[in-house]
PDB file of N, CA and C in Angstrom:
ATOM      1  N   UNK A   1       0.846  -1.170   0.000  1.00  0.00           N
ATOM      2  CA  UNK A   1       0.000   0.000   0.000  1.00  0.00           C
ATOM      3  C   UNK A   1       0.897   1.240   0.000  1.00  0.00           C
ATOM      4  N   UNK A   2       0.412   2.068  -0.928  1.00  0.00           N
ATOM      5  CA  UNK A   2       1.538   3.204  -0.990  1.00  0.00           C
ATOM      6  C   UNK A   2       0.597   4.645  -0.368  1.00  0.00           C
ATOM      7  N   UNK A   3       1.348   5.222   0.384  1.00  0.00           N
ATOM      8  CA  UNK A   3       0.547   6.366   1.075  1.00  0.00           C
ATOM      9  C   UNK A   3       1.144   7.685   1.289  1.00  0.00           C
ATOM     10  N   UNK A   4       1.143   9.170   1.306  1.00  0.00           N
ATOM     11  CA  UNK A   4       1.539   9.981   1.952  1.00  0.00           C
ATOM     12  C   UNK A   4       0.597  11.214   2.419  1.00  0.00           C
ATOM     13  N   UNK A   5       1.379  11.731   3.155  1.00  0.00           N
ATOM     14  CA  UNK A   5       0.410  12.931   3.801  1.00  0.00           C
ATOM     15  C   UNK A   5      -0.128  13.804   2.659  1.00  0.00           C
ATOM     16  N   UNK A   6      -1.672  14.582   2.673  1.00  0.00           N
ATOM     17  CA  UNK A   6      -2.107  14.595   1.479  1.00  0.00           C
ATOM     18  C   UNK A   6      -2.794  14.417   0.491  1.00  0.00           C
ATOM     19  N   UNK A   7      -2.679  13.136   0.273  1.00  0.00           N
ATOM     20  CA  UNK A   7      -3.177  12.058  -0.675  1.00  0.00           C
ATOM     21  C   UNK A   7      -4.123  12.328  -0.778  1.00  0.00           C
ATOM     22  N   UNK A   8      -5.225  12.368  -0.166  1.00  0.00           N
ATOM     23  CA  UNK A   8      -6.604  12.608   0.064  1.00  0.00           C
ATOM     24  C   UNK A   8      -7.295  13.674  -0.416  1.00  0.00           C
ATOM     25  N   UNK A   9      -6.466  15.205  -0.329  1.00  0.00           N
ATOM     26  CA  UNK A   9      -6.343  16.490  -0.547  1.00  0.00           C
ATOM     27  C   UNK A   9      -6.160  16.253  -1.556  1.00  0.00           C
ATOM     28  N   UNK A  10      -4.831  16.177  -2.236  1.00  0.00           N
ATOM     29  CA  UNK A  10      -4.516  15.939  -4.027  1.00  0.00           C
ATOM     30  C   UNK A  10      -5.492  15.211  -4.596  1.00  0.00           C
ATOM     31  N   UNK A  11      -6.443  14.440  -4.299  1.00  0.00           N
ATOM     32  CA  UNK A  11      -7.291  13.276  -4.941  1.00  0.00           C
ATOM     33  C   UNK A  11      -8.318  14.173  -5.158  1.00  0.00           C
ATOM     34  N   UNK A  12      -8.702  15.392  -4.645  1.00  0.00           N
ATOM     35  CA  UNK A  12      -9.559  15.835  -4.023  1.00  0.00           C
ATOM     36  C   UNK A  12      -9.981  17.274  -5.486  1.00  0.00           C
ATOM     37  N   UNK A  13      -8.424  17.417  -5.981  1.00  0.00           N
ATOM     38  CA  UNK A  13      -8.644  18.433  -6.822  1.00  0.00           C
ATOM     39  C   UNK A  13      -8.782  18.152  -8.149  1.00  0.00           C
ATOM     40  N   UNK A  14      -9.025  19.024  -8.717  1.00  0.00           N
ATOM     41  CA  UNK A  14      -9.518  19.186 -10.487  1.00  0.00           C
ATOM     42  C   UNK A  14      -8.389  18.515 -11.036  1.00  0.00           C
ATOM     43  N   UNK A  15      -7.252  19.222 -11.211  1.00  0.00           N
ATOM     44  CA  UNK A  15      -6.435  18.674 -11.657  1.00  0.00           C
ATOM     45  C   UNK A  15      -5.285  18.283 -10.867  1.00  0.00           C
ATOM     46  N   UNK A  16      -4.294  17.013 -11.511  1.00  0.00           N
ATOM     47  CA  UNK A  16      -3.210  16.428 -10.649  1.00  0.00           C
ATOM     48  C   UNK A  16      -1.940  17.268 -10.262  1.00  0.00           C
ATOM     49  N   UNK A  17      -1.925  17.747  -8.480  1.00  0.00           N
ATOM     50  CA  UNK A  17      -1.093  18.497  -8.390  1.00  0.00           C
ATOM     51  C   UNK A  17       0.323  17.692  -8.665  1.00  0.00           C
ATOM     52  N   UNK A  18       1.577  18.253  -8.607  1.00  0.00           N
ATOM     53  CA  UNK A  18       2.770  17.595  -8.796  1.00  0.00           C
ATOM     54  C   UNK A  18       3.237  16.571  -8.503  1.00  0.00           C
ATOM     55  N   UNK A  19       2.733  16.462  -7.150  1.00  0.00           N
ATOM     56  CA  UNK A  19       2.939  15.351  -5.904  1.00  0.00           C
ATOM     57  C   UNK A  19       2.244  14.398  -6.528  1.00  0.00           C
ATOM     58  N   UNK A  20       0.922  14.606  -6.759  1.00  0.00           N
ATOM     59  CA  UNK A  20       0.446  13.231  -7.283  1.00  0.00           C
ATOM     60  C   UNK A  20       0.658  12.762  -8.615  1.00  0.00           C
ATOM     61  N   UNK A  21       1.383  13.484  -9.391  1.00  0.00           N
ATOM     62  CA  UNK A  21       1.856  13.351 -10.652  1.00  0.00           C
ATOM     63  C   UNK A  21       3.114  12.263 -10.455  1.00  0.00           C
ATOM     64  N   UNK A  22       3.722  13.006  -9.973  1.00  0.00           N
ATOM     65  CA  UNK A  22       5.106  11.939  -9.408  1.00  0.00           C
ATOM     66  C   UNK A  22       4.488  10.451  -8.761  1.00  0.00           C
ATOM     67  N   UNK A  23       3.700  10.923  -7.803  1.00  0.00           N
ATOM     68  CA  UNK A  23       3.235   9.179  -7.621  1.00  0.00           C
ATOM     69  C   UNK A  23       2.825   8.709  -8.314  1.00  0.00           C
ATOM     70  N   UNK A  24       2.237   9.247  -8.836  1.00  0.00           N
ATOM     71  CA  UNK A  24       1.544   7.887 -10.453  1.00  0.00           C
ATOM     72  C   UNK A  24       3.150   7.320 -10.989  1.00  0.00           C
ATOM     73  N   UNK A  25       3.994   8.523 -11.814  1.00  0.00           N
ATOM     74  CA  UNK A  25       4.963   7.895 -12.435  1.00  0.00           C
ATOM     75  C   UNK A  25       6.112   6.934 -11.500  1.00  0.00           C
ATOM     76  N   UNK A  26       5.998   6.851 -10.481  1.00  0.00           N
ATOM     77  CA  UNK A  26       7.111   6.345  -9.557  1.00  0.00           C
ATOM     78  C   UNK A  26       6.228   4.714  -9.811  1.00  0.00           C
ATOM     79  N   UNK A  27       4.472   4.546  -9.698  1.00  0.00           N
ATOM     80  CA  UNK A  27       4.218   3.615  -9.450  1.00  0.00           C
ATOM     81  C   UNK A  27       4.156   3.277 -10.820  1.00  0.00           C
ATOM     82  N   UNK A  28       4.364   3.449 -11.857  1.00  0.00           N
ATOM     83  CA  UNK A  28       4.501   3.172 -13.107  1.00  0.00           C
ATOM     84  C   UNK A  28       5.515   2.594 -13.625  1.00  0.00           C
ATOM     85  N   UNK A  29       6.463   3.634 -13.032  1.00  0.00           N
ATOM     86  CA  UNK A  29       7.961   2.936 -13.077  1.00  0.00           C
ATOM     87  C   UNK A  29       8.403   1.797 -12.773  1.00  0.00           C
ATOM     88  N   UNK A  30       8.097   1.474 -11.218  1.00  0.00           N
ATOM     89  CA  UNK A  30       8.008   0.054 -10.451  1.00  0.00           C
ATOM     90  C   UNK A  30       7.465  -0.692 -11.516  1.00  0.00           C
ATOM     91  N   UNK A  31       6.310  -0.796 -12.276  1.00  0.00           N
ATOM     92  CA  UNK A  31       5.774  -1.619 -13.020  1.00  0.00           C
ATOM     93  C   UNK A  31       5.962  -2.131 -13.965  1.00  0.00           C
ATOM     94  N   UNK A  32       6.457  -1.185 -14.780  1.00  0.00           N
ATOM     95  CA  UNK A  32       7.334  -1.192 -15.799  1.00  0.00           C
ATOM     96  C   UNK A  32       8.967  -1.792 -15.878  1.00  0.00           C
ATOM     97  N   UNK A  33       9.522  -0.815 -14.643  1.00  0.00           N
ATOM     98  CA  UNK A  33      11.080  -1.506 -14.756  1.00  0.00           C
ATOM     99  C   UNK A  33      11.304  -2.691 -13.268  1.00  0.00           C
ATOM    100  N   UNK A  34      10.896  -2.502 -12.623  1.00  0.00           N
ATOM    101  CA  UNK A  34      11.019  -3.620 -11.788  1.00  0.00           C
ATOM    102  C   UNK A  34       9.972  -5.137 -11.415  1.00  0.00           C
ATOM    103  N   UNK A  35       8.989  -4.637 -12.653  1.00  0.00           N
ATOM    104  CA  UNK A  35       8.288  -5.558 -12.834  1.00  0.00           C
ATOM    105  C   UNK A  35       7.265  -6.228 -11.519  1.00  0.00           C
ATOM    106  N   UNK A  36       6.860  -5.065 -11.037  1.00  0.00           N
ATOM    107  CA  UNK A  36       6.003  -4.941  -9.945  1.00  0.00           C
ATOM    108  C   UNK A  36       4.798  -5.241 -10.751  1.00  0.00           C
ATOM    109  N   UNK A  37       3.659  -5.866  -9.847  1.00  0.00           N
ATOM    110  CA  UNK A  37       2.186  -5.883 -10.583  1.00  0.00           C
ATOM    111  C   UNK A  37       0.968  -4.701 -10.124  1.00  0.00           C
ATOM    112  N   UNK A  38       0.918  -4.677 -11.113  1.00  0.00           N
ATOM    113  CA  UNK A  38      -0.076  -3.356 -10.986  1.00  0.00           C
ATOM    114  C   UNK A  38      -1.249  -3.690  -9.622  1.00  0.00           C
ATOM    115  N   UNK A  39      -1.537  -5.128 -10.221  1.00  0.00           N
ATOM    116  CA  UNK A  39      -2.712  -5.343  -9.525  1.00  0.00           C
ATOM    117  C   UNK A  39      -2.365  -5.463  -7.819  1.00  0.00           C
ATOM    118  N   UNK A  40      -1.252  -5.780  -7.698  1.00  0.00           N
ATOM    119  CA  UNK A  40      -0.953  -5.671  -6.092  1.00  0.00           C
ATOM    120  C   UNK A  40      -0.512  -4.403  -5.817  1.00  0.00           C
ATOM    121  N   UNK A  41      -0.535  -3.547  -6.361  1.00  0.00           N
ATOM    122  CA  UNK A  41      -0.360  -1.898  -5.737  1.00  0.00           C
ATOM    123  C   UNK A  41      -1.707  -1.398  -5.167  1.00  0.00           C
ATOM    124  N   UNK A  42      -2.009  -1.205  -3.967  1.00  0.00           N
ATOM    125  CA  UNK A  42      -2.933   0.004  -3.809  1.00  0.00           C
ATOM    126  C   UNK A  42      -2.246   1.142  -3.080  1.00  0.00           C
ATOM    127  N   UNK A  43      -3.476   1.954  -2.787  1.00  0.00           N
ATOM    128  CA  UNK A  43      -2.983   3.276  -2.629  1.00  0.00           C
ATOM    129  C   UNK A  43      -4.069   3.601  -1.633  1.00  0.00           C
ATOM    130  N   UNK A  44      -3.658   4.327  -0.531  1.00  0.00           N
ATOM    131  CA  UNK A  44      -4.651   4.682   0.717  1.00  0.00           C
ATOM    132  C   UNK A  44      -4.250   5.795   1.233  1.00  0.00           C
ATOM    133  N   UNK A  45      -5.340   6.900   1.170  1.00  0.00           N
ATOM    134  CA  UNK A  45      -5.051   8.124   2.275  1.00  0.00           C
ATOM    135  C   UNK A  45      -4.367   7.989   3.264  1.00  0.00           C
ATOM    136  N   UNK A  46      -3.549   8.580   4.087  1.00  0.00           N
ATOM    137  CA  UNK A  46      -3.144   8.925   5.187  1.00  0.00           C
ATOM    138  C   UNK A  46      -3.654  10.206   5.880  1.00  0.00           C
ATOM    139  N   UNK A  47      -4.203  10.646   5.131  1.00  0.00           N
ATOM    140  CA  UNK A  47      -4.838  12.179   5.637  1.00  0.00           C
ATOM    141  C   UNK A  47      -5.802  12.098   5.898  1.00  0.00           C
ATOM    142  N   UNK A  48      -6.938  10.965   6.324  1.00  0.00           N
ATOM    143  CA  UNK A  48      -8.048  10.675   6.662  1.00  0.00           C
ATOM    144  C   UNK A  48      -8.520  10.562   8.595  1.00  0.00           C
ATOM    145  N   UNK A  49      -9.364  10.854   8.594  1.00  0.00           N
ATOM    146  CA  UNK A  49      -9.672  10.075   9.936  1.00  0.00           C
ATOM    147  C   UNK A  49      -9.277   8.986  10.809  1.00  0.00           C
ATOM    148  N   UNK A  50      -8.973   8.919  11.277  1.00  0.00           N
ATOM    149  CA  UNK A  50      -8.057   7.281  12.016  1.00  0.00           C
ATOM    150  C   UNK A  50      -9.277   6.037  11.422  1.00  0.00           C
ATOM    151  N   UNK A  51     -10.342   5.980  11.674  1.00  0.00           N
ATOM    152  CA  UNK A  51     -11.279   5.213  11.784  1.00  0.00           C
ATOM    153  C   UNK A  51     -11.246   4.755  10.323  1.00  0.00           C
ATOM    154  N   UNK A  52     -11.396   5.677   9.117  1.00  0.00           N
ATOM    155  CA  UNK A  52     -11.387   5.230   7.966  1.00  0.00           C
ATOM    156  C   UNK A  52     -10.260   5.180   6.859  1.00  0.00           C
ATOM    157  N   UNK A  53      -8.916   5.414   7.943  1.00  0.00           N
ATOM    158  CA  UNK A  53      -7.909   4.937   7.729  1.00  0.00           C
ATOM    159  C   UNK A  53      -7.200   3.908   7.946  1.00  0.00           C
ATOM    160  N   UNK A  54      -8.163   3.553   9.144  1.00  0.00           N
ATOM    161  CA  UNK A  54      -7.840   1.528   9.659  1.00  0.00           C
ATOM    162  C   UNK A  54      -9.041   0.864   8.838  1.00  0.00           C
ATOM    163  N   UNK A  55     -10.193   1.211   7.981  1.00  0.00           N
ATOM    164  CA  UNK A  55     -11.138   0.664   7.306  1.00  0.00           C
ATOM    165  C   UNK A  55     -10.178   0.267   6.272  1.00  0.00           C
ATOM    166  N   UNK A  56      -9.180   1.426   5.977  1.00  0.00           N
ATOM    167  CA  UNK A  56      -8.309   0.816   4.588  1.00  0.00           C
ATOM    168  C   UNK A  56      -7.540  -0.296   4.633  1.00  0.00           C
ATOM    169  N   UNK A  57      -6.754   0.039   5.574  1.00  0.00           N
ATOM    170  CA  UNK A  57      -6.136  -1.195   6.128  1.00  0.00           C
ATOM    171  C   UNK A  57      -6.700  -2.543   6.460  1.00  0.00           C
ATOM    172  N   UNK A  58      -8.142  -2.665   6.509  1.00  0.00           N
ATOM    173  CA  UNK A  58      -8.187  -3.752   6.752  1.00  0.00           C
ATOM    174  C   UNK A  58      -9.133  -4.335   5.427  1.00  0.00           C
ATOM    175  N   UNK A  59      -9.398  -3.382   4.529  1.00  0.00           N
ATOM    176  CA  UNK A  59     -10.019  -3.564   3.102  1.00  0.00           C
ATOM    177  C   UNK A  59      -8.425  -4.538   2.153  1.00  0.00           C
ATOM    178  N   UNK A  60      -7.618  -3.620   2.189  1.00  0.00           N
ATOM    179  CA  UNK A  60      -6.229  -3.655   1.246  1.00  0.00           C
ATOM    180  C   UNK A  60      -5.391  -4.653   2.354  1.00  0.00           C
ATOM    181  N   UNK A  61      -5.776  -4.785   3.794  1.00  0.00           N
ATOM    182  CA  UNK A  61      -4.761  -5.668   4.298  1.00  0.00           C
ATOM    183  C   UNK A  61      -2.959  -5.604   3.763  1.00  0.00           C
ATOM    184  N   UNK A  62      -2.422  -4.793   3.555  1.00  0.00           N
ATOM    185  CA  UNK A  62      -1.036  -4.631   3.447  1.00  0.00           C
ATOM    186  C   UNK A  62      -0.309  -5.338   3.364  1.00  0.00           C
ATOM    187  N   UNK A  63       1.047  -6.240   3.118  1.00  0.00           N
ATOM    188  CA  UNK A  63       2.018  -6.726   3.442  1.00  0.00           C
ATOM    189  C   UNK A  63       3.294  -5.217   3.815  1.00  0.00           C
ATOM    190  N   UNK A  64       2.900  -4.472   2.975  1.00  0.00           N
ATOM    191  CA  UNK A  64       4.525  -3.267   3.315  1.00  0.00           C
ATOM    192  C   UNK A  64       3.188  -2.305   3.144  1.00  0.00           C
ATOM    193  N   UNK A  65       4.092  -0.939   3.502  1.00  0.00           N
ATOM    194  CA  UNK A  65       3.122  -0.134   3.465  1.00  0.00           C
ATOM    195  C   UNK A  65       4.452   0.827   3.105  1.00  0.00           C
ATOM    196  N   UNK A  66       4.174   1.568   1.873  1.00  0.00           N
ATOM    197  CA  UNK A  66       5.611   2.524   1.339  1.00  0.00           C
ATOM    198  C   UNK A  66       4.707   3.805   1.453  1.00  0.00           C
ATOM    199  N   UNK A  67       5.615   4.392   2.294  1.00  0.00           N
ATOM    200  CA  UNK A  67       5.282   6.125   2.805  1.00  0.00           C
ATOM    201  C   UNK A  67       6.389   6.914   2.466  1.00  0.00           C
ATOM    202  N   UNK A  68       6.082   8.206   1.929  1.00  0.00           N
ATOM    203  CA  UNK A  68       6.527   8.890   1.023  1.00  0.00           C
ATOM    204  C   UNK A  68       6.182  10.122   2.449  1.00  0.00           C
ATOM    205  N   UNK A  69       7.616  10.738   2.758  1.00  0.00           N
ATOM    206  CA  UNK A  69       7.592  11.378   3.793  1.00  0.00           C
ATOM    207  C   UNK A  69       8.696  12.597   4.400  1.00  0.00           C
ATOM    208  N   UNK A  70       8.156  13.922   4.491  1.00  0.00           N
ATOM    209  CA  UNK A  70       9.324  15.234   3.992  1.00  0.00           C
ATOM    210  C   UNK A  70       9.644  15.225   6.078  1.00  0.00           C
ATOM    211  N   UNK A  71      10.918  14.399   5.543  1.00  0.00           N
ATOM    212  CA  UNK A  71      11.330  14.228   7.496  1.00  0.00           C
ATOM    213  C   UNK A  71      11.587  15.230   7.993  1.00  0.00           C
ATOM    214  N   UNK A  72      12.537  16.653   7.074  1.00  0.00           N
ATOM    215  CA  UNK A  72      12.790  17.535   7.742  1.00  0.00           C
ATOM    216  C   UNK A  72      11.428  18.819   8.301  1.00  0.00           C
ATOM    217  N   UNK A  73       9.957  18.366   7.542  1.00  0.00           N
ATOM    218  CA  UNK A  73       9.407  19.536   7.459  1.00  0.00           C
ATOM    219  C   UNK A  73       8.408  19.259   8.321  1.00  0.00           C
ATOM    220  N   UNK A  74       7.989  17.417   8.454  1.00  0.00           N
ATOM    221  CA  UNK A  74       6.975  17.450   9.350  1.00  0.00           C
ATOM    222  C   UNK A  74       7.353  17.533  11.012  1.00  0.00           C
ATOM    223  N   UNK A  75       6.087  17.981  11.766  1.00  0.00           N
ATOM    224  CA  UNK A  75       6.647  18.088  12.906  1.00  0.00           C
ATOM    225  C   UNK A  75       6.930  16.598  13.783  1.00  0.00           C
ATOM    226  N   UNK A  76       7.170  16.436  14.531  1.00  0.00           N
ATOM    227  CA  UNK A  76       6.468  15.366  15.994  1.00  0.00           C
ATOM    228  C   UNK A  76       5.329  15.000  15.903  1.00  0.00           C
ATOM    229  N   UNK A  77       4.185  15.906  16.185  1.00  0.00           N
ATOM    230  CA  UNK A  77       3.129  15.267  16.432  1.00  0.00           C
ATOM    231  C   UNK A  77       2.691  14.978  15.158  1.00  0.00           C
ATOM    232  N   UNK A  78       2.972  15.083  13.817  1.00  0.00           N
ATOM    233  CA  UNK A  78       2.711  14.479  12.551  1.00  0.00           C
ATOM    234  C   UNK A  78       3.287  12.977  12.756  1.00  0.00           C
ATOM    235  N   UNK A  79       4.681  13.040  13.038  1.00  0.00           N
ATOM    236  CA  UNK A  79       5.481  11.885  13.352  1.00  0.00           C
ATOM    237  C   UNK A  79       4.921  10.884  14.049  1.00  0.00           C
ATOM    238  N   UNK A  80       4.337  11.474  15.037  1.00  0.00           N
ATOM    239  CA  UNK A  80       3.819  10.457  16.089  1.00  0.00           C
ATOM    240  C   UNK A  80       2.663   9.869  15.762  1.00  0.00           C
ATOM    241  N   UNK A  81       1.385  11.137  14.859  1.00  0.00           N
ATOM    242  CA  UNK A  81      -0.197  10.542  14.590  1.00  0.00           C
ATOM    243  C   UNK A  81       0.536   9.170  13.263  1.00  0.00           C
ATOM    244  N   UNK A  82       1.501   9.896  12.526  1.00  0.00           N
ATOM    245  CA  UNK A  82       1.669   8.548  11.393  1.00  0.00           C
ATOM    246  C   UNK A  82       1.827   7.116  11.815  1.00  0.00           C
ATOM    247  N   UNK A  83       2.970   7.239  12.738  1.00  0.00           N
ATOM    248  CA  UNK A  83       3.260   5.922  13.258  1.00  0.00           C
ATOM    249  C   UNK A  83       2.171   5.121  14.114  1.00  0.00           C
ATOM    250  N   UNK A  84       1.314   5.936  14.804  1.00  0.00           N
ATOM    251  CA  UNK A  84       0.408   5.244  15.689  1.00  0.00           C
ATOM    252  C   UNK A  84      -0.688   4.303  14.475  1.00  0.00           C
ATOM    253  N   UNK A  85      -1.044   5.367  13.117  1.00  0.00           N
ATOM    254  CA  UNK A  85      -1.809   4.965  12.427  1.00  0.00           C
ATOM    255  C   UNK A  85      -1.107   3.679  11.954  1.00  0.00           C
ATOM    256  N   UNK A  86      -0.413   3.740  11.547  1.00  0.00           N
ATOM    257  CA  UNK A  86       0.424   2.661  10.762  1.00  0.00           C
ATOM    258  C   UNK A  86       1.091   1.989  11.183  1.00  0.00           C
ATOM    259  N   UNK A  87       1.054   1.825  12.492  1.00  0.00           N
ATOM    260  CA  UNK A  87       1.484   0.878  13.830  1.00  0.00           C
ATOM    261  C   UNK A  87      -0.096  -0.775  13.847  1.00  0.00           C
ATOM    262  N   UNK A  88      -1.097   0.263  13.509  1.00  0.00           N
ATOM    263  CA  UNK A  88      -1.925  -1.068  13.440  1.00  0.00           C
ATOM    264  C   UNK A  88      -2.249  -1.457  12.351  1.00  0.00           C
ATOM    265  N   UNK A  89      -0.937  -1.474  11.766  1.00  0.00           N
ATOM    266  CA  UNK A  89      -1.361  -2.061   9.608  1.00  0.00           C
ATOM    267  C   UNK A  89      -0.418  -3.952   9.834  1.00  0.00           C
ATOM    268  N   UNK A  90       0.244  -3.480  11.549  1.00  0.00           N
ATOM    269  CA  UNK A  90       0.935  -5.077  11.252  1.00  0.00           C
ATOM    270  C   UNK A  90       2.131  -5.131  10.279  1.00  0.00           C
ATOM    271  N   UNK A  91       2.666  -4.495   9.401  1.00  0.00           N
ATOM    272  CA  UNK A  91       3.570  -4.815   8.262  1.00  0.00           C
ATOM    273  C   UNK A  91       5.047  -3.924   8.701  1.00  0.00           C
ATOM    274  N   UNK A  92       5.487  -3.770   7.749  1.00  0.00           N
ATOM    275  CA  UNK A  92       6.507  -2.991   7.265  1.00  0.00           C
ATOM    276  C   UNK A  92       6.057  -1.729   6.624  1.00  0.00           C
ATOM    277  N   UNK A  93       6.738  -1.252   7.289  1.00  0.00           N
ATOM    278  CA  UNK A  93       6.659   0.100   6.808  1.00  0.00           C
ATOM    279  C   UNK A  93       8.022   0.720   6.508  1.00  0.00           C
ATOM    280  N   UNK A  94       7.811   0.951   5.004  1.00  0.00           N
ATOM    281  CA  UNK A  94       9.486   1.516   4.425  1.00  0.00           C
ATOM    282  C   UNK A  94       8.873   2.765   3.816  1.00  0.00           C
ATOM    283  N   UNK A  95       9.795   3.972   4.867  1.00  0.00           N
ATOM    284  CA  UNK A  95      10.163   5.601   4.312  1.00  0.00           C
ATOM    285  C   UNK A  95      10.651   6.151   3.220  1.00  0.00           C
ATOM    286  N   UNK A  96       9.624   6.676   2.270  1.00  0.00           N
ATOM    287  CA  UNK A  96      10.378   7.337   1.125  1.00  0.00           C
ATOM    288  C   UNK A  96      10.634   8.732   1.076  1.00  0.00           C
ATOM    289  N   UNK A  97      11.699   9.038   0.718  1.00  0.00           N
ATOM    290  CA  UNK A  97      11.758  10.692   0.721  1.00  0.00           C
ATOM    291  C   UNK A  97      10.271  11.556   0.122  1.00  0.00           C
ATOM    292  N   UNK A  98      10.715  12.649   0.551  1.00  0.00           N
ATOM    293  CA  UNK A  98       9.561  13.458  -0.202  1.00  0.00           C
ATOM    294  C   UNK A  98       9.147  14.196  -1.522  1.00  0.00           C
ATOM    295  N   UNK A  99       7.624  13.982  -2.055  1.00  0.00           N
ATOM    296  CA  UNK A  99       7.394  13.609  -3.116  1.00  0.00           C
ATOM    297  C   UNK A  99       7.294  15.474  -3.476  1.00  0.00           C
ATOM    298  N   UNK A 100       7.414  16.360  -2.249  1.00  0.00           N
ATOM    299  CA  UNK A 100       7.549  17.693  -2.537  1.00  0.00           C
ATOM    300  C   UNK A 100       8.780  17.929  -3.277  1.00  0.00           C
ATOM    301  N   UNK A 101       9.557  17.397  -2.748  1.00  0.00           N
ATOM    302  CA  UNK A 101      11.115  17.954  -3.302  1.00  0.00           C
ATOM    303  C   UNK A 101      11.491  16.843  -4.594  1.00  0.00           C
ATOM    304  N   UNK A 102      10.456  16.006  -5.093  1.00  0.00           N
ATOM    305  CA  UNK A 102      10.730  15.300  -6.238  1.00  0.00           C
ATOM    306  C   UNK A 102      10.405  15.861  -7.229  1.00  0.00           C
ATOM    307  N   UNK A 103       8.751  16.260  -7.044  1.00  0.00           N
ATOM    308  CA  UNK A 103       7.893  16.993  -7.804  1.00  0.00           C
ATOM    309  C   UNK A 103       8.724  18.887  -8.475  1.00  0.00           C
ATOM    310  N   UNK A 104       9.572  18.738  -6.806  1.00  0.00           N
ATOM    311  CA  UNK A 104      10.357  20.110  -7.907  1.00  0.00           C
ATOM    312  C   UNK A 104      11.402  20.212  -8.547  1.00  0.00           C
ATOM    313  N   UNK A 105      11.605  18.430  -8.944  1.00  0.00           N
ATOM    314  CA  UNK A 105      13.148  18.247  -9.929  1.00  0.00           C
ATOM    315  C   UNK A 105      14.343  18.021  -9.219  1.00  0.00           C
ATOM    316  N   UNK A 106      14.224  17.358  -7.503  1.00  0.00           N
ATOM    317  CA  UNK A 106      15.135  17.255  -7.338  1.00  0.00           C
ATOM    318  C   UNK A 106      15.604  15.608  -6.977  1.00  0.00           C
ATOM    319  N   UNK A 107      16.374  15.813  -8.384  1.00  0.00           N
ATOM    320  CA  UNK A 107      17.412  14.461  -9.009  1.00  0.00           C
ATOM    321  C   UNK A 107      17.859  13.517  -7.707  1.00  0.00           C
ATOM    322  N   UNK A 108      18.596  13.835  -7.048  1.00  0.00           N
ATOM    323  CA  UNK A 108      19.172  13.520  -5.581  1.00  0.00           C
ATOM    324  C   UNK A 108      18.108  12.884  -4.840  1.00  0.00           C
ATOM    325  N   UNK A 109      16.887  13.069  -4.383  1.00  0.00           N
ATOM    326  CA  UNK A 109      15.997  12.200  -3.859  1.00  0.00           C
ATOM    327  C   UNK A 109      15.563  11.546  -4.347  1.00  0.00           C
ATOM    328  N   UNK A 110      15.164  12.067  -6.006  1.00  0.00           N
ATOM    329  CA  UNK A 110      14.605  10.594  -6.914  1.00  0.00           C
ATOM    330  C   UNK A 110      15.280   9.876  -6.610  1.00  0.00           C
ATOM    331  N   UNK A 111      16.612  10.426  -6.922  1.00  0.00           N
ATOM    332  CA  UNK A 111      17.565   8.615  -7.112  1.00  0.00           C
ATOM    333  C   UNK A 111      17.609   7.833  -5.622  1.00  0.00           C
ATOM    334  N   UNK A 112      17.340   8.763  -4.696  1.00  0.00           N
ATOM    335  CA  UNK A 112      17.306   8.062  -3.330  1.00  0.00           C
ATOM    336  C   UNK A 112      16.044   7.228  -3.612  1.00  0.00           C
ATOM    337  N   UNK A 113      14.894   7.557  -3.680  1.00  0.00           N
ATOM    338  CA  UNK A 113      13.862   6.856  -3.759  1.00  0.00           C
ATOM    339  C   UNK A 113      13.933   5.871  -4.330  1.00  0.00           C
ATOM    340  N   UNK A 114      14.523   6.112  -5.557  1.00  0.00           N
ATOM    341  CA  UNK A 114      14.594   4.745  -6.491  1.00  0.00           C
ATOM    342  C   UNK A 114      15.543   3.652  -6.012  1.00  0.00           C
ATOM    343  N   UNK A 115      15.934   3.848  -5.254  1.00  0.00           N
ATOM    344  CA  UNK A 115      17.321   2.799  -4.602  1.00  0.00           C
ATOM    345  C   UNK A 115      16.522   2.428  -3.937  1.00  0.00           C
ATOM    346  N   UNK A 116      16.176   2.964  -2.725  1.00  0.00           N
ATOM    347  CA  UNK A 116      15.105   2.007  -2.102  1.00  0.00           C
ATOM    348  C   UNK A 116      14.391   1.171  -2.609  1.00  0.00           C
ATOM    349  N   UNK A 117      13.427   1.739  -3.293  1.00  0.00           N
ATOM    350  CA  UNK A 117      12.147   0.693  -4.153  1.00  0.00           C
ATOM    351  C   UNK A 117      12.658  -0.509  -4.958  1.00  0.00           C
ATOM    352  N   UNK A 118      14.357  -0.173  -5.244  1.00  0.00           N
ATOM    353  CA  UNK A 118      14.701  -1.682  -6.432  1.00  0.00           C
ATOM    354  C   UNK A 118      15.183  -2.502  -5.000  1.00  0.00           C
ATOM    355  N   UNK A 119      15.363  -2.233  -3.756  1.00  0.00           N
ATOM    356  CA  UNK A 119      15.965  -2.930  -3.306  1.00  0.00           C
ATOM    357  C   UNK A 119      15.048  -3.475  -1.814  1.00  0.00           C
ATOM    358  N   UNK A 120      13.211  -3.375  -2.527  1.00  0.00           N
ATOM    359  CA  UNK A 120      12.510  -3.854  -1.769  1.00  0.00           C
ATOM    360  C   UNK A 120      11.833  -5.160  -2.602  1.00  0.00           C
TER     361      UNK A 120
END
C-alpha cells in the first residue's frame, strides 16, 4: 500500500497536483522496470480520519506499506499521529523521501527513492 500525507487532498482536486503526478509515475515505473504488478499496488489516504484509515487497512490488508515522507518539514506530532496509524497495519513500513522535493526536480531524492524501491 503506498501512502503519503495529502493524498486525500490531491485526490480531491480538479487537476493532478505535482505530488500526485510523481506518484503515479514512480508507481509506473516500479511496473514497468522492476516488474512490480499493478494489480498488487494500492494506494490509501493517510490524511483521513483514524477510523477510515484503519477501514483501509483492513479492506487492502497490506504486506509493506511505502510512505513517502518530507522528514525535515513534518513536525512530531505528525510523526507520532503517522506511526500510531500505521502501527496497526501489522507490516513494514518503508520511508520514502519526499514527493515535494521530487515533484520540484530534485534528481538527488529521486535517485534516493529509487534505490530504495529496487531494493525492496
Amino acid at each position: 500500500m503506498w501512502t503519503y500525507l495529502g493524498l486525500y487532498e490531491d485526490m480531491q482536486k480538479a487537476t493532478n497536483p505535482p505530488r500526485l503526478v510523481v506518484f503515479k509515475k514512480i508507481q509506473e515505473s516500479v511496473c514497468q522496470h522492476l516488474k512490480w504488478q499493478a494489480r498488487e499496488i494500492s494506494s490509501w489516504p493517510l490524511d483521513l480520519d483514524s477510523e477510515t484509515f484503519r477501514k483501509g487497512l483492513e479492506h487492502f490488508r497490506p504486506q509493506l506499506i511505502l510512505l513517502f515522507l518530507d522528514r525535515e518539514t513534518a513536525d512530531e506530532a505528525v510523526h507520532a499521529r503517522i506511526q500510531s496509524l500505521l502501527g496497526q497495519a501489522g507490516c513494514t513500513v518503508v520511508t520514502l523521501p519526499s514527493l515535494e522535493e521530487m515533484a520540484q526536480g530534485n534528481q538527488q531524492i529521486k535517485n534516493k527513492a529509487w534505490k530504495i524501491l529496487q531494493s525492496i
